[in-house]
N, C-alpha and C. Protein backbone atom coordinates (compact mmCIF):
# COMPACT_ATOMS: atom_id res chain seq x y z
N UNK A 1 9.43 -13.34 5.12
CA UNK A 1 8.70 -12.22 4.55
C UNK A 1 9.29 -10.92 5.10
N UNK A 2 9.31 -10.02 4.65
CA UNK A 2 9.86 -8.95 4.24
C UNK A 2 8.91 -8.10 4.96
N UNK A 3 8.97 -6.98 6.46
CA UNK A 3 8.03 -5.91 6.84
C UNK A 3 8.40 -4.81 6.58
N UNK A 4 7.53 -4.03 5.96
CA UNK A 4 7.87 -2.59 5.90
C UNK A 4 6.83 -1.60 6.73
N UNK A 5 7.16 -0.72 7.79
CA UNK A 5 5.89 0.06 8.29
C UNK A 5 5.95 1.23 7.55
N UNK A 6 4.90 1.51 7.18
CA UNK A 6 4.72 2.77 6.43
C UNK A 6 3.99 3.57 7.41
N UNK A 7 4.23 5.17 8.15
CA UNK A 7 4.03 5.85 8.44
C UNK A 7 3.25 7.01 7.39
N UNK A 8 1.85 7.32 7.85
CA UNK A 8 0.94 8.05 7.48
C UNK A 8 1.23 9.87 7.42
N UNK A 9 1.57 10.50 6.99
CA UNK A 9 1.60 12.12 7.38
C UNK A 9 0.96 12.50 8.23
N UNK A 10 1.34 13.26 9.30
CA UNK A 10 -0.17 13.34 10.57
C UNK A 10 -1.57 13.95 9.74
N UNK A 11 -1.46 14.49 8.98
CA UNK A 11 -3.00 15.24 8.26
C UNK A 11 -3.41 14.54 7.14
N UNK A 12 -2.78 13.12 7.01
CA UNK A 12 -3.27 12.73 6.27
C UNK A 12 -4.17 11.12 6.94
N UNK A 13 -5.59 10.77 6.05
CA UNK A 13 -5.95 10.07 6.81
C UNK A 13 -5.92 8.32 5.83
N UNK A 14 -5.57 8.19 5.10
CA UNK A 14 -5.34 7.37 3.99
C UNK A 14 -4.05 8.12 3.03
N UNK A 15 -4.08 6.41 2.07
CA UNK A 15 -2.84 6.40 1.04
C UNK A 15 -3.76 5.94 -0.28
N UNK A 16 -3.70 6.17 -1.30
CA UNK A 16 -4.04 5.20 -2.37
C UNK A 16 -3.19 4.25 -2.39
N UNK A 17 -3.63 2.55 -2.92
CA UNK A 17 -2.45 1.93 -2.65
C UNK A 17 -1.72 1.81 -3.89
N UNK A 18 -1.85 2.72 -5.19
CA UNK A 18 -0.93 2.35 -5.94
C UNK A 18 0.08 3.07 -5.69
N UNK A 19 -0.59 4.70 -4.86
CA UNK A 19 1.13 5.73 -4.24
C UNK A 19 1.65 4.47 -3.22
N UNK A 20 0.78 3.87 -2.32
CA UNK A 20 1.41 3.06 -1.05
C UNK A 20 2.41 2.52 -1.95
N UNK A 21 2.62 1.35 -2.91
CA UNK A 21 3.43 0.71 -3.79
C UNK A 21 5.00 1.57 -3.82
N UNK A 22 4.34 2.81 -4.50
CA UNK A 22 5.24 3.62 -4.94
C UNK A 22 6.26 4.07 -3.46
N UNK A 23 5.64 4.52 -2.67
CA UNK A 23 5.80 5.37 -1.50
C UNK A 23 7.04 4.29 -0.27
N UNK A 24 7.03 3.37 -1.06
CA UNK A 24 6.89 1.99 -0.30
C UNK A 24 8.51 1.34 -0.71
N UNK A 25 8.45 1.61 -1.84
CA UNK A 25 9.71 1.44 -2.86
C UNK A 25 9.58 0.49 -3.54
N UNK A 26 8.26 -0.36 -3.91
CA UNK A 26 8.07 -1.44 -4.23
C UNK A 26 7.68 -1.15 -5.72
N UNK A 27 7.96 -0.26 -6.72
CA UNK A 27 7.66 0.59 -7.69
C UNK A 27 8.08 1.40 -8.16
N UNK A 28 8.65 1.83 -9.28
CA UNK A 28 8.93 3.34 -9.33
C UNK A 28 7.96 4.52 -9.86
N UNK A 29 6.85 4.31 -9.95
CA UNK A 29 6.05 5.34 -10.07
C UNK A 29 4.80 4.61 -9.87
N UNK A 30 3.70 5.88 -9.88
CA UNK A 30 2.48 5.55 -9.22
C UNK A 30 1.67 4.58 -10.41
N UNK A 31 2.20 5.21 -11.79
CA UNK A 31 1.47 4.14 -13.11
C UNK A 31 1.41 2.81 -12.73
N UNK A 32 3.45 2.39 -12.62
CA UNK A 32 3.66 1.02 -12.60
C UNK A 32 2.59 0.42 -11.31
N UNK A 33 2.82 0.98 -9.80
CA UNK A 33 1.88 0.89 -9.36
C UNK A 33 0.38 0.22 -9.01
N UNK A 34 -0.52 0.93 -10.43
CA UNK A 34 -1.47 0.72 -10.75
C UNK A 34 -1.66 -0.83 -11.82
N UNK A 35 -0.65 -1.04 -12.50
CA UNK A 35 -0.07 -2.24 -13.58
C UNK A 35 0.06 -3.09 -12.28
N UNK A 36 0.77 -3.05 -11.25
CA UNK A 36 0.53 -4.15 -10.39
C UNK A 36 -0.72 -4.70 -9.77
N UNK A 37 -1.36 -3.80 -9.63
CA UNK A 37 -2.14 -3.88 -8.54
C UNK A 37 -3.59 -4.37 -9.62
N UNK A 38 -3.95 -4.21 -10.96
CA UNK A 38 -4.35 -4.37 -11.82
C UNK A 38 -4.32 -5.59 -12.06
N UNK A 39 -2.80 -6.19 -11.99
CA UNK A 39 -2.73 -7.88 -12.55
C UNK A 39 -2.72 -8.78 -11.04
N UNK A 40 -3.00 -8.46 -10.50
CA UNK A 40 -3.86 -9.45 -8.90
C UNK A 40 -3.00 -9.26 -7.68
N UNK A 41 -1.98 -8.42 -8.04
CA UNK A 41 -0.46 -9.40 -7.40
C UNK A 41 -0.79 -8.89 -6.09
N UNK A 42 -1.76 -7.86 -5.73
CA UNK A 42 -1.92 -7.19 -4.18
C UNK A 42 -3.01 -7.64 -3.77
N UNK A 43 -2.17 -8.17 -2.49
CA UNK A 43 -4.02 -7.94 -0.92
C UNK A 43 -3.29 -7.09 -0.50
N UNK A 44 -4.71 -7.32 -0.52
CA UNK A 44 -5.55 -5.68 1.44
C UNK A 44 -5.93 -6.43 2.62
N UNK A 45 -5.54 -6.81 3.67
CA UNK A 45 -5.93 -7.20 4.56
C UNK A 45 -5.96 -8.77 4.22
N UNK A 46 -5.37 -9.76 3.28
CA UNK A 46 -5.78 -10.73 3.10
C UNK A 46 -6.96 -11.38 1.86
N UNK A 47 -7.17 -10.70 1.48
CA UNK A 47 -8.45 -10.13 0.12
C UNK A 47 -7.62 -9.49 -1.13
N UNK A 48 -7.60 -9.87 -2.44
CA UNK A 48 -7.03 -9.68 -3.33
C UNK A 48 -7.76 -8.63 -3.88
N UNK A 49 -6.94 -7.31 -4.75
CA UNK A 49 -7.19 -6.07 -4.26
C UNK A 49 -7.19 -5.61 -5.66
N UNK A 50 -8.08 -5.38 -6.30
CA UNK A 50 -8.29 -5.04 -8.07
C UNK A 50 -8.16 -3.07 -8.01
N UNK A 51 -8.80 -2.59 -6.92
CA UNK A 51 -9.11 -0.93 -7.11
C UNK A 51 -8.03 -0.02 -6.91
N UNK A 52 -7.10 0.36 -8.28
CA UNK A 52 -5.92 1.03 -8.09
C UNK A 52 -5.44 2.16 -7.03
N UNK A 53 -6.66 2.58 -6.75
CA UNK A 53 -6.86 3.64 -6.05
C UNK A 53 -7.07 3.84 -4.62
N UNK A 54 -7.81 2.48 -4.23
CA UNK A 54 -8.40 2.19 -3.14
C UNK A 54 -7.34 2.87 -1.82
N UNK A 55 -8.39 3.35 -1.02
CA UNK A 55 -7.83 3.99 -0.16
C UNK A 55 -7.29 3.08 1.03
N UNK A 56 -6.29 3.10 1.37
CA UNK A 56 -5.76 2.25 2.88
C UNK A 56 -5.73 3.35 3.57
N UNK A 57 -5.70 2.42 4.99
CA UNK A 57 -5.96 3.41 6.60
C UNK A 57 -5.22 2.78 7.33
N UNK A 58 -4.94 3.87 8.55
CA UNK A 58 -4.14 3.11 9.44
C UNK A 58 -4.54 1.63 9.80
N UNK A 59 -3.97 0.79 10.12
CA UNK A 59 -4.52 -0.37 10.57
C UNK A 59 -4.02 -1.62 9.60
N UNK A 60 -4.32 -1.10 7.99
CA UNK A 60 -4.53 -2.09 7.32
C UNK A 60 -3.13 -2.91 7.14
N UNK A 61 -2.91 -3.92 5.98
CA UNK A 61 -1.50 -4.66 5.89
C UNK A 61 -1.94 -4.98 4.18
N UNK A 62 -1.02 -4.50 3.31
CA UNK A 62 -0.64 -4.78 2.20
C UNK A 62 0.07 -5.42 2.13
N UNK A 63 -0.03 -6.45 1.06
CA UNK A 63 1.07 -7.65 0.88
C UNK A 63 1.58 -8.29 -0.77
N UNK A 64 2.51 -7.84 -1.36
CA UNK A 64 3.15 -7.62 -2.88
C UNK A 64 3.80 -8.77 -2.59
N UNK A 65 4.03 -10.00 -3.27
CA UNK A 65 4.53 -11.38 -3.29
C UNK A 65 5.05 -11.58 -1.61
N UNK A 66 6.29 -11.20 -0.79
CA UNK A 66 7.16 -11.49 -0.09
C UNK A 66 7.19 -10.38 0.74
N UNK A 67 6.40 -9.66 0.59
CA UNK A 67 6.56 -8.08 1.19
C UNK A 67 5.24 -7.50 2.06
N UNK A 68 5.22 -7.15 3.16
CA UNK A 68 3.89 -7.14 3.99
C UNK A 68 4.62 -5.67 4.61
N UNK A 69 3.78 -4.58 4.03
CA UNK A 69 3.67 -3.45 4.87
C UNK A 69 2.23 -3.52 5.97
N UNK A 70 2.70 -2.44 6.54
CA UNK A 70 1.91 -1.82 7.59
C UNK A 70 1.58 -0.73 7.84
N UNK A 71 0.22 -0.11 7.74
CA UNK A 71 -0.07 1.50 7.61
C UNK A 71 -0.29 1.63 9.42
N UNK A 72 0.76 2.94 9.25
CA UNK A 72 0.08 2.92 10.88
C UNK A 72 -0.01 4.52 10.33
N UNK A 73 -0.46 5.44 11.75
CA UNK A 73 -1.18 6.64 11.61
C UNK A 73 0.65 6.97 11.83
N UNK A 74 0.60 8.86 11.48
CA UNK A 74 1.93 9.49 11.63
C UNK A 74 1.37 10.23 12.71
N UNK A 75 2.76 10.71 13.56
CA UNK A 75 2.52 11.22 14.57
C UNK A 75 2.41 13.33 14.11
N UNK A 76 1.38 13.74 15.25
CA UNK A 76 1.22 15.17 15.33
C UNK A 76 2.57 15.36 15.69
């Protein structure tokens, strides 16, 4: 499996996860994104993840077939 850490902007306190997708490179735009995340293919933490929008936080772990990011916080 495949890790990617995704670093947070320091002022920011969440991602939506269809930008996470995007942001991530696992996508090329935030639509397609939403088309993924729509047809089941994402967990959140282990939990299969229908809300295009849904906010992730530091901590959490997204996982797209073979691919497991990691939100951590960005530094001040």
């Amino acid at each position: 499996m495949q890790h990617i850490r995704f670093e947070l902007e320091p002022d920011r306190e969440h991602v939506e996860l269809n930008q996470l997708l995007k942001l991530a490179g696992l996508c090329d735009s935030g639509g397609m994104g939403k088309a993924i995340v729509a047809s089941g293919a994402v967990e959140v933490d282990g939990e299969v993840e229908l809300r295009k929008t849904c906010k992730i936080r530091p901590g959490q772990r997204v996982v797209l077939e073979d691919v497991e990011i990691e939100v951590v916080s960005g530094q001040a």
